[in-house]
PDB file of N, CA and C in Angstrom:
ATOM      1  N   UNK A   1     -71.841  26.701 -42.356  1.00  0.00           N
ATOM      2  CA  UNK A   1     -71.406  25.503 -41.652  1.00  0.00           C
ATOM      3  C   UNK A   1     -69.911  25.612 -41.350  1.00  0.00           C
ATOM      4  N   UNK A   2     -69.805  25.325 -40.440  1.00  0.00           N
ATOM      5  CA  UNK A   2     -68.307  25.321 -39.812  1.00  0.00           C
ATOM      6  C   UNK A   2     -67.239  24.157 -39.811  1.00  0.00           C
ATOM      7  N   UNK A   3     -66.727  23.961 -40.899  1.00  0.00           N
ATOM      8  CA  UNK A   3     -65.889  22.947 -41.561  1.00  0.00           C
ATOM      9  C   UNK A   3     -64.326  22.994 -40.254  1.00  0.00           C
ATOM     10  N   UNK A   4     -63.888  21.839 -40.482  1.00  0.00           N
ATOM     11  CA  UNK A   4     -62.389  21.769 -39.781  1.00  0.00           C
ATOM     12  C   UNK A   4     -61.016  21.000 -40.483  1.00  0.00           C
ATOM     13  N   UNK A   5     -60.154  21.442 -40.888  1.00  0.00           N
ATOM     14  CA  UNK A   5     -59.137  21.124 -41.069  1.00  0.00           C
ATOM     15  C   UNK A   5     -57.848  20.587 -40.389  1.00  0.00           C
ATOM     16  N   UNK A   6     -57.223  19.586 -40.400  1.00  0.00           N
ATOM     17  CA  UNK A   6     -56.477  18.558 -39.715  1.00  0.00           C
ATOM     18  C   UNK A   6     -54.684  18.602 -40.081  1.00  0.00           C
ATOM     19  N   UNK A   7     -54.121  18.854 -39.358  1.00  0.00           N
ATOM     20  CA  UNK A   7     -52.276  18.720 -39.296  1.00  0.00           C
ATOM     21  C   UNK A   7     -52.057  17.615 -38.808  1.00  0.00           C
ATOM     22  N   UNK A   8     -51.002  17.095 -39.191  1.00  0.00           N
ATOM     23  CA  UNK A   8     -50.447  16.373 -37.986  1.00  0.00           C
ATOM     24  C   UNK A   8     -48.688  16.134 -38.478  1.00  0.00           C
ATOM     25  N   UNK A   9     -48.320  16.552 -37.543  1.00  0.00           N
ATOM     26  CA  UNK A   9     -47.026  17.163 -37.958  1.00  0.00           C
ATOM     27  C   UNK A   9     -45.791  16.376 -36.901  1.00  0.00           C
ATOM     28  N   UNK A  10     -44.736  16.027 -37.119  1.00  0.00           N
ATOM     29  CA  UNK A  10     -43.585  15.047 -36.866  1.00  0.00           C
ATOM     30  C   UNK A  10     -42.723  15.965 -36.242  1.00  0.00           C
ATOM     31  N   UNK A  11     -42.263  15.738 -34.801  1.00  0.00           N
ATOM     32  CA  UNK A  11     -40.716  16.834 -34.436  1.00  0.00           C
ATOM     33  C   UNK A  11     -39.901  15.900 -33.944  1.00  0.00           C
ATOM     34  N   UNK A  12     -38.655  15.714 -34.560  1.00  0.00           N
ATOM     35  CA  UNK A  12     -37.955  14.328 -34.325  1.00  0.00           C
ATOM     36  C   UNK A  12     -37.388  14.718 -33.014  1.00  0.00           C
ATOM     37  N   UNK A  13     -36.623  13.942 -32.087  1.00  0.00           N
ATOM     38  CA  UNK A  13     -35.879  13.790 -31.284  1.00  0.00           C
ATOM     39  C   UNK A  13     -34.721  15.331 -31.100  1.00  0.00           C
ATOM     40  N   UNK A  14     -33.936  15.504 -31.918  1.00  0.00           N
ATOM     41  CA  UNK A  14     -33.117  16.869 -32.204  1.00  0.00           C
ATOM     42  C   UNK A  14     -33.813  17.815 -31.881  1.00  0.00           C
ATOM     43  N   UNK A  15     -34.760  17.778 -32.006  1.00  0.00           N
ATOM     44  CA  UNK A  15     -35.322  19.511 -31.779  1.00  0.00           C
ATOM     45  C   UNK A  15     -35.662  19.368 -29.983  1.00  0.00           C
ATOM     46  N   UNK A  16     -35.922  18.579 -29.969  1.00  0.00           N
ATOM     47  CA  UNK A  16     -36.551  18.266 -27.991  1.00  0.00           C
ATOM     48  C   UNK A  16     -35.299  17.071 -27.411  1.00  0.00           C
ATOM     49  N   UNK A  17     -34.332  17.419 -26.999  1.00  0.00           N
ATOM     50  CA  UNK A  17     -33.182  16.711 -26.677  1.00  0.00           C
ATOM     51  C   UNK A  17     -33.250  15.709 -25.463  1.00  0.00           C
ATOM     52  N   UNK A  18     -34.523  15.885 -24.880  1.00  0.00           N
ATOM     53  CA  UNK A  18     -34.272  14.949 -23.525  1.00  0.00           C
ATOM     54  C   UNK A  18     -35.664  15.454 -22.961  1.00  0.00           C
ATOM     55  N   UNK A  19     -36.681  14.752 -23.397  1.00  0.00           N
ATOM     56  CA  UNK A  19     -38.140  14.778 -22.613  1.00  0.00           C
ATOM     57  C   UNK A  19     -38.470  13.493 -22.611  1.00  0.00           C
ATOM     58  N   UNK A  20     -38.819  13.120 -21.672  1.00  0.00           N
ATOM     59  CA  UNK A  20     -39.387  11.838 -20.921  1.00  0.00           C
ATOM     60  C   UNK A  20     -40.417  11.831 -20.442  1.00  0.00           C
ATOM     61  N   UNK A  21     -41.769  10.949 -20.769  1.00  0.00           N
ATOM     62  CA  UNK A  21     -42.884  11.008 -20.244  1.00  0.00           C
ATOM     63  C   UNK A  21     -43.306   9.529 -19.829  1.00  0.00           C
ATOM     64  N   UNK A  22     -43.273   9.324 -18.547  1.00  0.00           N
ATOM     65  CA  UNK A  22     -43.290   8.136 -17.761  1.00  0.00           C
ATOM     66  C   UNK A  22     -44.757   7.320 -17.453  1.00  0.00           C
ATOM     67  N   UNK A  23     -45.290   6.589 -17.743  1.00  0.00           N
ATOM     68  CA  UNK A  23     -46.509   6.068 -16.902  1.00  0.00           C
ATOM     69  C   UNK A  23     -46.160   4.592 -16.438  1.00  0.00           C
ATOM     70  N   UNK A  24     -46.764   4.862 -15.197  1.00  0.00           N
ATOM     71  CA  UNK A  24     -46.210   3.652 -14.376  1.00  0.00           C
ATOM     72  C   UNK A  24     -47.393   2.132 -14.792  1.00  0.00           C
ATOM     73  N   UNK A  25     -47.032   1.272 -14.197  1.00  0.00           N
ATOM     74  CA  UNK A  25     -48.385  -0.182 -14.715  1.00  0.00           C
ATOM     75  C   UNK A  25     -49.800   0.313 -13.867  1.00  0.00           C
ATOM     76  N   UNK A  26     -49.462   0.903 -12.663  1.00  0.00           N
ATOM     77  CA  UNK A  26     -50.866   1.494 -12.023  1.00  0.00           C
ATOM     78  C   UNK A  26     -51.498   2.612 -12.545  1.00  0.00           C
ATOM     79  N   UNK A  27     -50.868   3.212 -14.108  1.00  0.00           N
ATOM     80  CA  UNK A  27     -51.100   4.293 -14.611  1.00  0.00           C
ATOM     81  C   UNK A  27     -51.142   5.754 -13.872  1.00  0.00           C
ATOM     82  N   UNK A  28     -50.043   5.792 -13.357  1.00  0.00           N
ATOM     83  CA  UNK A  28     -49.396   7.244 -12.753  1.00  0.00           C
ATOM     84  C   UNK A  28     -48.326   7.776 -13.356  1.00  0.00           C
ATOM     85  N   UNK A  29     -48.858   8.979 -14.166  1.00  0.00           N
ATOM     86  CA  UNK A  29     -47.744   9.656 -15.435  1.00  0.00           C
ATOM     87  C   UNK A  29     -47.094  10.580 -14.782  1.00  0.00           C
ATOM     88  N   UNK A  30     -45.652  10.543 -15.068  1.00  0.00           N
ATOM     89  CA  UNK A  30     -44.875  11.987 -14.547  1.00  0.00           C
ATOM     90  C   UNK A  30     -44.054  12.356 -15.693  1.00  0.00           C
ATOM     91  N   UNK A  31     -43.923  13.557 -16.106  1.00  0.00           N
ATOM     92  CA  UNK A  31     -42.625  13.846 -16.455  1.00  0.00           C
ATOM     93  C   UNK A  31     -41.347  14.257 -15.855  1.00  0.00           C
ATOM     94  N   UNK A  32     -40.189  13.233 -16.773  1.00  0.00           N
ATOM     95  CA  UNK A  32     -38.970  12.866 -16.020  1.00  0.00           C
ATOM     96  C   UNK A  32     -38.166  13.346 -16.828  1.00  0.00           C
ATOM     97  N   UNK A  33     -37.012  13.850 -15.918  1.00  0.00           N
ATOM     98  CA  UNK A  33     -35.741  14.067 -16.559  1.00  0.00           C
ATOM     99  C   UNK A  33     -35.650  15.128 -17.469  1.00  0.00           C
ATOM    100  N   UNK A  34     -36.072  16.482 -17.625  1.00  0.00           N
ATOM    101  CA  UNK A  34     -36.286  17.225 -18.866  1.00  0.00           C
ATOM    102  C   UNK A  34     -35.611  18.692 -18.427  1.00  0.00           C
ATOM    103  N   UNK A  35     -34.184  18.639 -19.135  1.00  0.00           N
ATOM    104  CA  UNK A  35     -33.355  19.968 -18.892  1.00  0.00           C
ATOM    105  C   UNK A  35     -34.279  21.287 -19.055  1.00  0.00           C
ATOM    106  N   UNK A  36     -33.334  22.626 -18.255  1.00  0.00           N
ATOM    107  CA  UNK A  36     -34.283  23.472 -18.265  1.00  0.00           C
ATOM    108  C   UNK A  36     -34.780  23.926 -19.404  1.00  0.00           C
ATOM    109  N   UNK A  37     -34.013  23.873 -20.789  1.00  0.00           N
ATOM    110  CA  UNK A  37     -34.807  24.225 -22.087  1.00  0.00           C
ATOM    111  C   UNK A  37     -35.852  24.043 -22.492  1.00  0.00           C
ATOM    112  N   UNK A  38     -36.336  22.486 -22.188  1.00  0.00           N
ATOM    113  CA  UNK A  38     -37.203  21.742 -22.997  1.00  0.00           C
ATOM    114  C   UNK A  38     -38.488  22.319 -22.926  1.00  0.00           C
ATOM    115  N   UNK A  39     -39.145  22.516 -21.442  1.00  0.00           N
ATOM    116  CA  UNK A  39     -40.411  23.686 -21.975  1.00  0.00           C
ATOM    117  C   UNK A  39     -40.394  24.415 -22.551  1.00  0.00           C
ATOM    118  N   UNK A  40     -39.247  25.127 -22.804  1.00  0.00           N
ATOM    119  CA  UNK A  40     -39.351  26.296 -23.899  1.00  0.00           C
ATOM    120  C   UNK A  40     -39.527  26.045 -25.161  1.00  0.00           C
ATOM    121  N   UNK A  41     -38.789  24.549 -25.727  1.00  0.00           N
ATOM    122  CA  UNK A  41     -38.983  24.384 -27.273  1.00  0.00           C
ATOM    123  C   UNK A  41     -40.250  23.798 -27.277  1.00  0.00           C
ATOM    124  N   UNK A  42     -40.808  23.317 -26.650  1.00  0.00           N
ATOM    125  CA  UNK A  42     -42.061  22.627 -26.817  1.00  0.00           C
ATOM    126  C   UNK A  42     -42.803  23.627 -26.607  1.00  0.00           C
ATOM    127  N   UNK A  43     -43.132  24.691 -25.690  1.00  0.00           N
ATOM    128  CA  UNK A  43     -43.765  26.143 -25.737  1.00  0.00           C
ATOM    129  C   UNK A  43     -43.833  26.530 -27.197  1.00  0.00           C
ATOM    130  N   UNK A  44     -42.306  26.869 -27.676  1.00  0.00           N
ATOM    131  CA  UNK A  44     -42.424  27.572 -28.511  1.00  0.00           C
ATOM    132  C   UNK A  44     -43.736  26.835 -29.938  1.00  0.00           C
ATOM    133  N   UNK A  45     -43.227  25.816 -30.341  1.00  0.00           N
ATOM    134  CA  UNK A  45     -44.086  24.718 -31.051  1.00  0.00           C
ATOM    135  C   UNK A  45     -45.394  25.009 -30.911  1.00  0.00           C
ATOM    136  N   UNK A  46     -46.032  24.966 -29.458  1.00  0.00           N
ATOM    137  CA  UNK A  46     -47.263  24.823 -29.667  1.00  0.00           C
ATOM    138  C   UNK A  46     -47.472  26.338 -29.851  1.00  0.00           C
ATOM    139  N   UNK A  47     -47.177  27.868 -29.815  1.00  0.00           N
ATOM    140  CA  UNK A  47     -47.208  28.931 -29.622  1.00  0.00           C
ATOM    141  C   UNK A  47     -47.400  29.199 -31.344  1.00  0.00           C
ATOM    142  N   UNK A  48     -46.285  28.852 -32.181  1.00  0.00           N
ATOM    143  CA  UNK A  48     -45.924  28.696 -33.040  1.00  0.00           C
ATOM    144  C   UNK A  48     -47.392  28.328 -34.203  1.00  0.00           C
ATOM    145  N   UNK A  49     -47.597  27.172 -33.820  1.00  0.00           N
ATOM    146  CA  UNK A  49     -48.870  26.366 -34.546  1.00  0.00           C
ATOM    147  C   UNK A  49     -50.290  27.511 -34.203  1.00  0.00           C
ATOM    148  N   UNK A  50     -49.885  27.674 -32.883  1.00  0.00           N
ATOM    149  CA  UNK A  50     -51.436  28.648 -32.264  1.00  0.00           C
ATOM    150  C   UNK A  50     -51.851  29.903 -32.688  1.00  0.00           C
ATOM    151  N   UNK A  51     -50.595  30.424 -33.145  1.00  0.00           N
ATOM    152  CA  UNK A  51     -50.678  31.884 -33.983  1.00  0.00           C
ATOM    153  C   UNK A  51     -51.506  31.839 -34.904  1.00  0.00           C
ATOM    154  N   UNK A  52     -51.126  30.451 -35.825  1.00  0.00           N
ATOM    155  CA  UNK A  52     -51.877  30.414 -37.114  1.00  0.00           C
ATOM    156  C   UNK A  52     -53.342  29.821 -37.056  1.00  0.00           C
ATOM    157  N   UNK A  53     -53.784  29.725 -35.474  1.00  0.00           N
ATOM    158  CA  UNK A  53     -55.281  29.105 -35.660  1.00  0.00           C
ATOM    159  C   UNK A  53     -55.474  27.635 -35.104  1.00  0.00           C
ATOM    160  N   UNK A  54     -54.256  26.861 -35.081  1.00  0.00           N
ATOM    161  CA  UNK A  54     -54.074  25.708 -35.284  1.00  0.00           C
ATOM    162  C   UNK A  54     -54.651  25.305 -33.506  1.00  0.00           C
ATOM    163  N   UNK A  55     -55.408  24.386 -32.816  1.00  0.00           N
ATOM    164  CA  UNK A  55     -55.596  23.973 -31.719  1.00  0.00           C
ATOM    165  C   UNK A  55     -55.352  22.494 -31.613  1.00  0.00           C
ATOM    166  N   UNK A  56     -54.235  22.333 -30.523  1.00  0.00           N
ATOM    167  CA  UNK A  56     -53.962  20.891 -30.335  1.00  0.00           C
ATOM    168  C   UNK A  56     -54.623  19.772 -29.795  1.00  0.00           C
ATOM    169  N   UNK A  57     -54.873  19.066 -30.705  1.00  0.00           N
ATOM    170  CA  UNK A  57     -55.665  17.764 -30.456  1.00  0.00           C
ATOM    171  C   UNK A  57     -54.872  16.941 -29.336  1.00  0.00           C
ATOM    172  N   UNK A  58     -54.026  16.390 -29.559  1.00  0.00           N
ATOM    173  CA  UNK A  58     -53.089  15.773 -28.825  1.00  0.00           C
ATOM    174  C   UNK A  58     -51.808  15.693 -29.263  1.00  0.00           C
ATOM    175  N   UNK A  59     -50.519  14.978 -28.239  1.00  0.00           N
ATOM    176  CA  UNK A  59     -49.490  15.084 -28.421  1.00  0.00           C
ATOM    177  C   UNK A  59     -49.195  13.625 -27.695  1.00  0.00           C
ATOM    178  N   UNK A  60     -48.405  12.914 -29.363  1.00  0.00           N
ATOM    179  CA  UNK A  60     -47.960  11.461 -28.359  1.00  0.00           C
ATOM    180  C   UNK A  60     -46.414  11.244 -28.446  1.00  0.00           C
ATOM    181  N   UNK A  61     -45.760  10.850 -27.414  1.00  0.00           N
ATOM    182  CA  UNK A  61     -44.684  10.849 -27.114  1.00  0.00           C
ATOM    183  C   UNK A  61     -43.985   9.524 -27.636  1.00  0.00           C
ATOM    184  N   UNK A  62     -42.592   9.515 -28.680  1.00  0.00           N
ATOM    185  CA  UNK A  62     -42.152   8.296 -28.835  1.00  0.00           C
ATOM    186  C   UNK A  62     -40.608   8.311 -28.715  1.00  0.00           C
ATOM    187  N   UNK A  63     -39.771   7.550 -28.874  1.00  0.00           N
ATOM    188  CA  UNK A  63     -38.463   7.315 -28.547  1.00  0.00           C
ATOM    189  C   UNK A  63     -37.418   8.031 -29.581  1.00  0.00           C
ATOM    190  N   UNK A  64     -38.287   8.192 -31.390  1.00  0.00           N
ATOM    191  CA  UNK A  64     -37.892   9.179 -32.154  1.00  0.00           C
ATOM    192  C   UNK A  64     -38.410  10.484 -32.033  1.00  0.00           C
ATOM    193  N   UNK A  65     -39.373  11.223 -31.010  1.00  0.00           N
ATOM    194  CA  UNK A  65     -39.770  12.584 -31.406  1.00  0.00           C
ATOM    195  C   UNK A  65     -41.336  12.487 -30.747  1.00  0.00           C
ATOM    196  N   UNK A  66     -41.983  13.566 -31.237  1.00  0.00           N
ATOM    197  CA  UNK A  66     -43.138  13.366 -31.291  1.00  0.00           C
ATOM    198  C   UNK A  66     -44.224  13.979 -31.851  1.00  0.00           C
ATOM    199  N   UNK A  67     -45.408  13.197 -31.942  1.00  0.00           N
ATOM    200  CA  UNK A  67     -46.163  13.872 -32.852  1.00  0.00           C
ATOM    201  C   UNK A  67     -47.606  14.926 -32.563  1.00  0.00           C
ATOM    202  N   UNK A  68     -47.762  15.236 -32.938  1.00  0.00           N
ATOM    203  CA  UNK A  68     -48.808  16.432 -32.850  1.00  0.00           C
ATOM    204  C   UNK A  68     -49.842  16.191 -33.580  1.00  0.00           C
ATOM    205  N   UNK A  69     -50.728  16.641 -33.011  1.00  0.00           N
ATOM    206  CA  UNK A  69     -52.417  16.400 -34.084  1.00  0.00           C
ATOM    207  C   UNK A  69     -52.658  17.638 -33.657  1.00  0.00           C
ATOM    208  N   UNK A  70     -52.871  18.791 -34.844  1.00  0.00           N
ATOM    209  CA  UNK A  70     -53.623  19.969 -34.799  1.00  0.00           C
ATOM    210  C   UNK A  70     -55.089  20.114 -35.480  1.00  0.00           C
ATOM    211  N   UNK A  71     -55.613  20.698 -35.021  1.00  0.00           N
ATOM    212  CA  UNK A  71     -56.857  20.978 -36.098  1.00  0.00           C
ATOM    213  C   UNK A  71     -57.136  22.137 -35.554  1.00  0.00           C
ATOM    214  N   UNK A  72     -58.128  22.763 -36.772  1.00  0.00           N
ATOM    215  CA  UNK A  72     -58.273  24.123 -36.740  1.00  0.00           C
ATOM    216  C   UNK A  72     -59.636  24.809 -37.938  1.00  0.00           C
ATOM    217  N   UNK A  73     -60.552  25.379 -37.089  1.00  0.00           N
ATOM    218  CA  UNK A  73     -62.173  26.298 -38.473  1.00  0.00           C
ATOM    219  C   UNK A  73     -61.572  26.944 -39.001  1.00  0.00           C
ATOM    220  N   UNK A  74     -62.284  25.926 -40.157  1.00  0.00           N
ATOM    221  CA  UNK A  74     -62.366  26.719 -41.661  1.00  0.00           C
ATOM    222  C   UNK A  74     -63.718  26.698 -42.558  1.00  0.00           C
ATOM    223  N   UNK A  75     -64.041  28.046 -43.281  1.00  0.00           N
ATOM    224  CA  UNK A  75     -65.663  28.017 -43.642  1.00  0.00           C
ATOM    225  C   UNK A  75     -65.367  26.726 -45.117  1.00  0.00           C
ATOM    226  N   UNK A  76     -64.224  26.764 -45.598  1.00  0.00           N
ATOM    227  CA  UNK A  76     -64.372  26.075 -46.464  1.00  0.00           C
ATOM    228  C   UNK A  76     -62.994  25.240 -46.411  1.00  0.00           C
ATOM    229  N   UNK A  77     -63.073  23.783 -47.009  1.00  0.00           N
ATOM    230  CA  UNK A  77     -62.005  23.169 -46.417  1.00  0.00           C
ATOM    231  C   UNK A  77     -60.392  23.408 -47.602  1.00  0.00           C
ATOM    232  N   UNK A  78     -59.339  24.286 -46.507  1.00  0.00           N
ATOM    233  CA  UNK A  78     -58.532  24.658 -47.612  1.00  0.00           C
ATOM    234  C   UNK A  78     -57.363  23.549 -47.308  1.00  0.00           C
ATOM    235  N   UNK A  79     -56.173  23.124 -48.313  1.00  0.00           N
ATOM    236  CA  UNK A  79     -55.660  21.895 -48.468  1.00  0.00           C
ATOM    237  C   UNK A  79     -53.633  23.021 -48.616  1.00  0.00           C
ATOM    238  N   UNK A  80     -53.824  24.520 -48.195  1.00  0.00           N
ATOM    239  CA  UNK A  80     -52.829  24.833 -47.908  1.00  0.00           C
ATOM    240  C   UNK A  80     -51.798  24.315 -46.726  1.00  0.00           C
ATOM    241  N   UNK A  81     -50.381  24.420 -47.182  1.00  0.00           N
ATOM    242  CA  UNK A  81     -49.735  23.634 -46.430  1.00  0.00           C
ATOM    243  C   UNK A  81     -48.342  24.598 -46.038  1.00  0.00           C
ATOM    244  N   UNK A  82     -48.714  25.089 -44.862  1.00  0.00           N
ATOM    245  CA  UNK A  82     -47.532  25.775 -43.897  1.00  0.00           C
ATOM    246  C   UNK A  82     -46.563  25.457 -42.997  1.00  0.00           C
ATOM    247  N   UNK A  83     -46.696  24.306 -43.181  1.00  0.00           N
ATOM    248  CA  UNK A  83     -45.784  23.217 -41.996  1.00  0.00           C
ATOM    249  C   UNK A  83     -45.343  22.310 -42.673  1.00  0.00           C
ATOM    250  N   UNK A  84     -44.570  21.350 -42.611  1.00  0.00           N
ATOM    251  CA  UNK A  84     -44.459  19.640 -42.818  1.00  0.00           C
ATOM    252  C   UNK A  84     -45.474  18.955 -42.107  1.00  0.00           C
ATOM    253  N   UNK A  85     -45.833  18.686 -43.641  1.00  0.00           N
ATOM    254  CA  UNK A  85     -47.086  17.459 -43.010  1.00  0.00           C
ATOM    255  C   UNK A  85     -46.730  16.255 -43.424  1.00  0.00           C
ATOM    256  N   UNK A  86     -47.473  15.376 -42.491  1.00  0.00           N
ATOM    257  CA  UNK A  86     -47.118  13.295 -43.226  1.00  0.00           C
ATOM    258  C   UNK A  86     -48.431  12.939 -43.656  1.00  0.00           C
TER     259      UNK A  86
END
């Protein structure tokens, strides 16, 4: 049986200096305003997590940072911890 294991991991504001993710009241999302770095640290992150197996659930955007939901198969459920978790 093919068990799954769950992250969900915090990247404050400092590490991603200026990403903006906009949705309007008619619900039309853009991203705004985001120097040329910022794909790269957020690349790197999810690249980072993906090495180890990890597949991103989602990613929600807040005014401190943002957060990540990973999960990832495992035959048995292991409670090792390679990241900061909350």
């Amino acid at each position: 049986m093919v068990n799954f294991e769950y992250r969900i991991t915090v990247h404050p504001t400092d590490s991603l200096s200026r990403m903006a993710y906009f949705c309007s009241q008619e619900g039309a999302c853009s991203i705004e305003e985001i120097p040329l770095g910022e794909p790269t640290k957020l690349e790197g992150i999810l690249n980072e997590y993906g090495v180890q197996g990890w597949e991103l659930v989602q990613m929600i955007f807040g005014k401190d940072g943002l957060l990540a939901c990973w999960k990832r198969k495992t035959s048995t459920l292991d409670r090792n911890t390679d990241a900061e978790v909350i």
